[in-house]
N, C-alpha and C. Protein backbone atom coordinates (compact mmCIF):
# COMPACT_ATOMS: atom_id res chain seq x y z
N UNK A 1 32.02 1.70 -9.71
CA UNK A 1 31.02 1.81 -8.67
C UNK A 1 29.63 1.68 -9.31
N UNK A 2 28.83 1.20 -8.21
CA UNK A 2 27.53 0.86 -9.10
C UNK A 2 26.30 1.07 -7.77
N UNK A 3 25.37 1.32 -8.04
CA UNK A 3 24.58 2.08 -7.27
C UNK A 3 23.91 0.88 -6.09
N UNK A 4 23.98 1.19 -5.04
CA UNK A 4 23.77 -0.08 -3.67
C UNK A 4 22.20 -0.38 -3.99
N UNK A 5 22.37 -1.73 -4.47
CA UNK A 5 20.53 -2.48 -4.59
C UNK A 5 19.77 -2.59 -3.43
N UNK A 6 20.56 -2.87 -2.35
CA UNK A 6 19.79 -2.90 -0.70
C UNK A 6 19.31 -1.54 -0.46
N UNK A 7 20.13 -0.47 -0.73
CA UNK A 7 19.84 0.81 -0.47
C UNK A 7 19.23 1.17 -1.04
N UNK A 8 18.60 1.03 -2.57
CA UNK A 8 18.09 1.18 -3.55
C UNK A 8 16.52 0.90 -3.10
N UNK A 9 16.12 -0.55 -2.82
CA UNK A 9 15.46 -1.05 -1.89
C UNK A 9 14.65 -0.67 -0.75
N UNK A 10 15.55 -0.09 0.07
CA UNK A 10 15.28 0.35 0.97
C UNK A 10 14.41 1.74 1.00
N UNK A 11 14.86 2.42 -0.03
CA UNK A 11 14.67 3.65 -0.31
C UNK A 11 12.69 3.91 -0.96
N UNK A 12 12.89 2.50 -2.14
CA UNK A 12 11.20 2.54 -2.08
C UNK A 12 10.46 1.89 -1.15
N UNK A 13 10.91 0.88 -0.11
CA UNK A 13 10.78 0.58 0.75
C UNK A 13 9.81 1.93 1.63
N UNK A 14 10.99 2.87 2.15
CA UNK A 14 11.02 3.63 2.51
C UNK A 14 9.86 4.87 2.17
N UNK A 15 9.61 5.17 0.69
CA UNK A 15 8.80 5.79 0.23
C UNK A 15 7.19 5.40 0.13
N UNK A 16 6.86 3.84 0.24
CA UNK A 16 5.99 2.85 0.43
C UNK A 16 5.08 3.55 1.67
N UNK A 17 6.24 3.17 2.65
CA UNK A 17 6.07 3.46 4.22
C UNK A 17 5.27 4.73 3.98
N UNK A 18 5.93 5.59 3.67
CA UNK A 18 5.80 7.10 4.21
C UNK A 18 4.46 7.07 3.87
N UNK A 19 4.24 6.84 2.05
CA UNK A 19 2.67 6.88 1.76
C UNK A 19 2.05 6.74 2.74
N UNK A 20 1.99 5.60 2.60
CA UNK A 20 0.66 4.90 3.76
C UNK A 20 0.53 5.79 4.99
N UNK A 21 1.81 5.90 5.77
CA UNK A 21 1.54 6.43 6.76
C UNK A 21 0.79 7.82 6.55
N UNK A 22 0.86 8.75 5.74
CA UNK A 22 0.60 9.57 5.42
C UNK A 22 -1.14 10.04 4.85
N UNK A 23 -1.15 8.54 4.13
CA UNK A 23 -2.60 8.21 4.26
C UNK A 23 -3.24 7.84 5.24
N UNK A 24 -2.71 7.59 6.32
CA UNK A 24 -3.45 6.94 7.62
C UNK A 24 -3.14 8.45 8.41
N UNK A 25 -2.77 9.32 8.00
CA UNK A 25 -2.21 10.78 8.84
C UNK A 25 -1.34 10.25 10.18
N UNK A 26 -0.50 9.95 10.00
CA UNK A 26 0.62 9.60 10.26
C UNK A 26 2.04 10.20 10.12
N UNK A 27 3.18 10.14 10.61
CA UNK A 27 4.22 11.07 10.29
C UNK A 27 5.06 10.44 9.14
N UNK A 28 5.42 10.70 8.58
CA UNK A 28 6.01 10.32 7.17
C UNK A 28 7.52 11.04 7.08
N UNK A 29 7.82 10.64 5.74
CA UNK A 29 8.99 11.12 5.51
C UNK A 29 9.11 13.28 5.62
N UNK A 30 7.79 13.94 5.58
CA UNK A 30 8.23 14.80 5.16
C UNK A 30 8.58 15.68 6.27
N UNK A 31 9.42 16.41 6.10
CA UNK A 31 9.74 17.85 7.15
C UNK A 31 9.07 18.20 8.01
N UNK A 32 7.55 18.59 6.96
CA UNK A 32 6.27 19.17 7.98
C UNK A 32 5.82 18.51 8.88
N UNK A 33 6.02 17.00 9.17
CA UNK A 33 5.01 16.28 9.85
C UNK A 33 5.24 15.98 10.93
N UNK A 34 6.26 16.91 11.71
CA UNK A 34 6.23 17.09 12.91
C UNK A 34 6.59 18.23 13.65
N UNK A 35 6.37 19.29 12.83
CA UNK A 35 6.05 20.38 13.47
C UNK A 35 5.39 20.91 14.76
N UNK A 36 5.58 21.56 15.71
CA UNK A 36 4.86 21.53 17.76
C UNK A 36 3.69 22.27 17.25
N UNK A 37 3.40 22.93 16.04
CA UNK A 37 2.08 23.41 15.96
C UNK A 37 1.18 22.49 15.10
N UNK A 38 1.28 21.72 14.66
CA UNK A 38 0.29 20.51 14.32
C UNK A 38 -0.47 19.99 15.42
N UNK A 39 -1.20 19.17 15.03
CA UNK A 39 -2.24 18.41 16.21
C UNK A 39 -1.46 16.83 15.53
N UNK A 40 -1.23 16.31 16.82
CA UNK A 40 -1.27 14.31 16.35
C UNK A 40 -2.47 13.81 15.78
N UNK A 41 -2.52 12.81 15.62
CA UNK A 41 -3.09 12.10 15.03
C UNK A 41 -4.39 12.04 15.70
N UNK A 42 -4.09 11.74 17.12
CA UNK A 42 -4.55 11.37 18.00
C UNK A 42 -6.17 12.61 19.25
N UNK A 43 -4.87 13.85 18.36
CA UNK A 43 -5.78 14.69 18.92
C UNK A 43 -7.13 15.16 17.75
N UNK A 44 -6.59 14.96 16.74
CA UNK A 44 -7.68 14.88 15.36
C UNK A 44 -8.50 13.99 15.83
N UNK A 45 -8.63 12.99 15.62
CA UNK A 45 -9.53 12.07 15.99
C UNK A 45 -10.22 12.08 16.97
N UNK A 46 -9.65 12.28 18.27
CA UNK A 46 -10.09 12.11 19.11
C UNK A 46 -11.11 13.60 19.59
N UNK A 47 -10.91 14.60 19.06
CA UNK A 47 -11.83 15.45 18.82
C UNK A 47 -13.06 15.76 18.57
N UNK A 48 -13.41 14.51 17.46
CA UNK A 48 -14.85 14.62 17.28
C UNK A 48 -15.77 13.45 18.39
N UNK A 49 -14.84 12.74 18.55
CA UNK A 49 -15.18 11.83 20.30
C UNK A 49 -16.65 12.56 20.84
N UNK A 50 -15.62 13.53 21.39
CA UNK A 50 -16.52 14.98 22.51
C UNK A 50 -17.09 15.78 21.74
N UNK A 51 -17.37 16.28 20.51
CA UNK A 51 -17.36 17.22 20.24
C UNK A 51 -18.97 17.48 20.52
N UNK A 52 -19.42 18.83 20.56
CA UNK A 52 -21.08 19.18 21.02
C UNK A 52 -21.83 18.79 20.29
N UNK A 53 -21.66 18.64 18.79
CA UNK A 53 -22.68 17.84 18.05
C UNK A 53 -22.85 16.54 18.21
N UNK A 54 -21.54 15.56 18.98
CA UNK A 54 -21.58 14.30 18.84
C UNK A 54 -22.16 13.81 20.18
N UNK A 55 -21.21 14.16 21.11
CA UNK A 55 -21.27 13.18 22.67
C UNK A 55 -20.44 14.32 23.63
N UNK A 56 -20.84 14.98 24.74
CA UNK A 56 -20.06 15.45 25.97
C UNK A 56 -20.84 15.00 27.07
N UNK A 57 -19.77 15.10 27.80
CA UNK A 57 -20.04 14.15 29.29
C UNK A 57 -18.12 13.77 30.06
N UNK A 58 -18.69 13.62 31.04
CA UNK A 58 -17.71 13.03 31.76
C UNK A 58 -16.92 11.21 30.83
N UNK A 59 -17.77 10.64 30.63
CA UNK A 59 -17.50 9.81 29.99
C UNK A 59 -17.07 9.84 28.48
N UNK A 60 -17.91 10.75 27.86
CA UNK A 60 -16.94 11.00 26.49
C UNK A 60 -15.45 11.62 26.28
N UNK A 61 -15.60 12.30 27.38
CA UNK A 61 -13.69 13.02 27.99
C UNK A 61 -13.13 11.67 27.84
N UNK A 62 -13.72 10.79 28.82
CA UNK A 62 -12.76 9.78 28.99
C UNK A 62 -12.40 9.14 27.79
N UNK A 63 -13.57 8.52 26.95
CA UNK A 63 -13.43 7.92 25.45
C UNK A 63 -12.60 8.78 24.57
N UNK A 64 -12.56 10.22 24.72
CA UNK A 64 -11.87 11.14 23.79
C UNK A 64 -10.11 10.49 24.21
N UNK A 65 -9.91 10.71 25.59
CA UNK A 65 -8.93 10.25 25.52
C UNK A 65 -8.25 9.21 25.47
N UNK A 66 -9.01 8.03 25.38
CA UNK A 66 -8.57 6.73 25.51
C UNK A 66 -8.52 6.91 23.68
N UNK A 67 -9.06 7.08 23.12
CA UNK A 67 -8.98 7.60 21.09
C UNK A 67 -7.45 8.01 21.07
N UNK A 68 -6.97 9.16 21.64
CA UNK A 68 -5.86 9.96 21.61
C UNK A 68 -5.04 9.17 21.61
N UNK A 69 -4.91 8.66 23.01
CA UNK A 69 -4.08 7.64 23.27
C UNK A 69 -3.43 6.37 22.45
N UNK A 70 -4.68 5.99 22.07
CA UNK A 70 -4.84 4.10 21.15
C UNK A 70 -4.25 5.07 19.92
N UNK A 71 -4.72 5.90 19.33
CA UNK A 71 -4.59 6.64 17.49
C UNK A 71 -2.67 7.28 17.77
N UNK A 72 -2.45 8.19 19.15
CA UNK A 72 -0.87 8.44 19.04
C UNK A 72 -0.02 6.86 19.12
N UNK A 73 -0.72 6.14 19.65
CA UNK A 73 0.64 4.81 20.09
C UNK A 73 0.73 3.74 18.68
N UNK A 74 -0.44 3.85 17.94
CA UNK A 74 -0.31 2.85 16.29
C UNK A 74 0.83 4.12 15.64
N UNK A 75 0.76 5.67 15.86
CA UNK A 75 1.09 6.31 14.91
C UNK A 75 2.60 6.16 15.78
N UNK A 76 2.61 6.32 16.65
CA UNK A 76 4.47 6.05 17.15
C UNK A 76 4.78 4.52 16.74
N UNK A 77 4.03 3.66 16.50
CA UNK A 77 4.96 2.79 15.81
C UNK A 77 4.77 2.42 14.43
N UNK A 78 3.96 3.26 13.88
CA UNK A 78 4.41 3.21 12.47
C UNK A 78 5.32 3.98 12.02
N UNK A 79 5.36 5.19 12.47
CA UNK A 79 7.03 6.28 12.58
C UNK A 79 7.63 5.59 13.18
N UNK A 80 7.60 4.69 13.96
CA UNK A 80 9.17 4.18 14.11
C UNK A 80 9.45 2.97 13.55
N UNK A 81 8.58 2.44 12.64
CA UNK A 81 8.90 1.72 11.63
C UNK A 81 9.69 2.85 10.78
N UNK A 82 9.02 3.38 10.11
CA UNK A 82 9.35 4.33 9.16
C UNK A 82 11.13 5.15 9.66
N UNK A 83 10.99 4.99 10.82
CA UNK A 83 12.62 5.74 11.09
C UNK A 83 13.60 4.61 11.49
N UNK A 84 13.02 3.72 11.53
CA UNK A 84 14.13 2.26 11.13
C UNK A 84 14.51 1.99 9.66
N UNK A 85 13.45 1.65 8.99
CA UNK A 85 13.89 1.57 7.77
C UNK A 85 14.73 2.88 7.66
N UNK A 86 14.55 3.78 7.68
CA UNK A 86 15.40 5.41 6.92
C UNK A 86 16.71 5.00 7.58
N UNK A 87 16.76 4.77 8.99
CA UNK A 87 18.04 4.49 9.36
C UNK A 87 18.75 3.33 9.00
N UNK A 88 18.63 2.29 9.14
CA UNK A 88 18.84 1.21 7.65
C UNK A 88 19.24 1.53 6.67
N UNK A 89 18.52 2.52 5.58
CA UNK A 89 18.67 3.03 4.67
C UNK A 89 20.57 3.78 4.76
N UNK A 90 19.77 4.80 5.51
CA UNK A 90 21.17 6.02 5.69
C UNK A 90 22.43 5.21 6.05
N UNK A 91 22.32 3.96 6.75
CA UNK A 91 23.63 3.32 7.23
C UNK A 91 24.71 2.88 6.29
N UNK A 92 23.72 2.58 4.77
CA UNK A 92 24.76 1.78 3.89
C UNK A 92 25.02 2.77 3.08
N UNK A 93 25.92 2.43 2.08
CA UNK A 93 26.61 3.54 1.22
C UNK A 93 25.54 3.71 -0.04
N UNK A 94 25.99 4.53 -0.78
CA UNK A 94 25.03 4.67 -2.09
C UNK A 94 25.07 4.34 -3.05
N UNK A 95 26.92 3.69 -2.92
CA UNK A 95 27.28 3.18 -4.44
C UNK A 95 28.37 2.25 -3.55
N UNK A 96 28.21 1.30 -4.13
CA UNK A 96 29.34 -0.08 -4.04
C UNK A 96 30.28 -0.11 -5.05
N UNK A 97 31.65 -1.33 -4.80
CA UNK A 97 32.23 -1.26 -6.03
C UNK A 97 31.45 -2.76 -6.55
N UNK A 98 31.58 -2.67 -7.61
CA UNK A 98 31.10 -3.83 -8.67
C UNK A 98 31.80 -5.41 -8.44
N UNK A 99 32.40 -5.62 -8.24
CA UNK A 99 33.02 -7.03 -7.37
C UNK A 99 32.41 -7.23 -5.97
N UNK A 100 31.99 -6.26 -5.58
CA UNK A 100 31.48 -6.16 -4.17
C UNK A 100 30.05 -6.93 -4.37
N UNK A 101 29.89 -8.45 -2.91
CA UNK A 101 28.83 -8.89 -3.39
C UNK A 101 27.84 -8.18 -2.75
N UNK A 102 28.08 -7.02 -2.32
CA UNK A 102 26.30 -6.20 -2.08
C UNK A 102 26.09 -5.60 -3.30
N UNK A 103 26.89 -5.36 -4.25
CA UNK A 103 26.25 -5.18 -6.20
C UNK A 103 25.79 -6.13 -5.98
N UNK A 104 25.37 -7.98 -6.04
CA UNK A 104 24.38 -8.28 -6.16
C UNK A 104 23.34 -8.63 -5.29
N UNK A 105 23.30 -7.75 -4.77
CA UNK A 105 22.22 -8.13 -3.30
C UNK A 105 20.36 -8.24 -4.09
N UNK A 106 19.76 -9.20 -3.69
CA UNK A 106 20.01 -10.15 -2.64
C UNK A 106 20.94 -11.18 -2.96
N UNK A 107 22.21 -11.82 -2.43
CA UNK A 107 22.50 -12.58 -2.90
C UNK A 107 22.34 -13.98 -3.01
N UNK A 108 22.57 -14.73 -4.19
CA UNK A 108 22.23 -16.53 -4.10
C UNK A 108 23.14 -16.87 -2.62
N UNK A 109 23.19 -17.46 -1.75
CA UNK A 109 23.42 -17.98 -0.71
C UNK A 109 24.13 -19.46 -1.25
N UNK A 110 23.46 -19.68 -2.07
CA UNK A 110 23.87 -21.44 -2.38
C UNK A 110 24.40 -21.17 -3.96
């Protein structure tokens, strides 16, 4: 048996993802990052929108939430990038046998 290269792959693939997302405050691979007592992404941001030093009004409500909105819907599909790849990931095994042509993945085709 020899350790799955797609899965292998996938896995920094996977760890790639999370960064970034994580740098963009985004949900990532870890445990914490979706906890019901966190704020989204969306509500961070969109916070300083309204806030009394910046802009309140009827119209900055509205801009606050149109922020919320636009900042949660990039961050739901970069988590669900991120939970495709993982599921991808999790689907294949961890170790192949060695005759097996996913040991050489990617494979020559021709």
């Amino acid at each position: 048996m020899v350790a799955n290269p797609k899965r292998e792959a996938l896995e920094r693939l996977s760890m790639h993802t999370s960064d970034k997302n994580s740098e963009l405050g985004f949900a990532t691979n870890s445990p914490f990052s979706s906890l019901p007592w966190t704020q989204s992404p969306g509500q961070k941001y969109s916070s300083a929108v309204n806030a009394d030093d910046t802009w309140t009004g009827p119209l900055a409500n509205t801009s606050a939430e149109d922020t919320k909105t636009d900042v949660d819907s990039v961050d739901a599909a970069f988590s669900g990038m991120l939970e495709a790849i993982n599921n991808a990931k999790y689907a294949l095994p961890k170790d192949v046998d060695e005759d097996d042509p996913a040991a050489d993945w990617p494979n020559d085709p021709g």
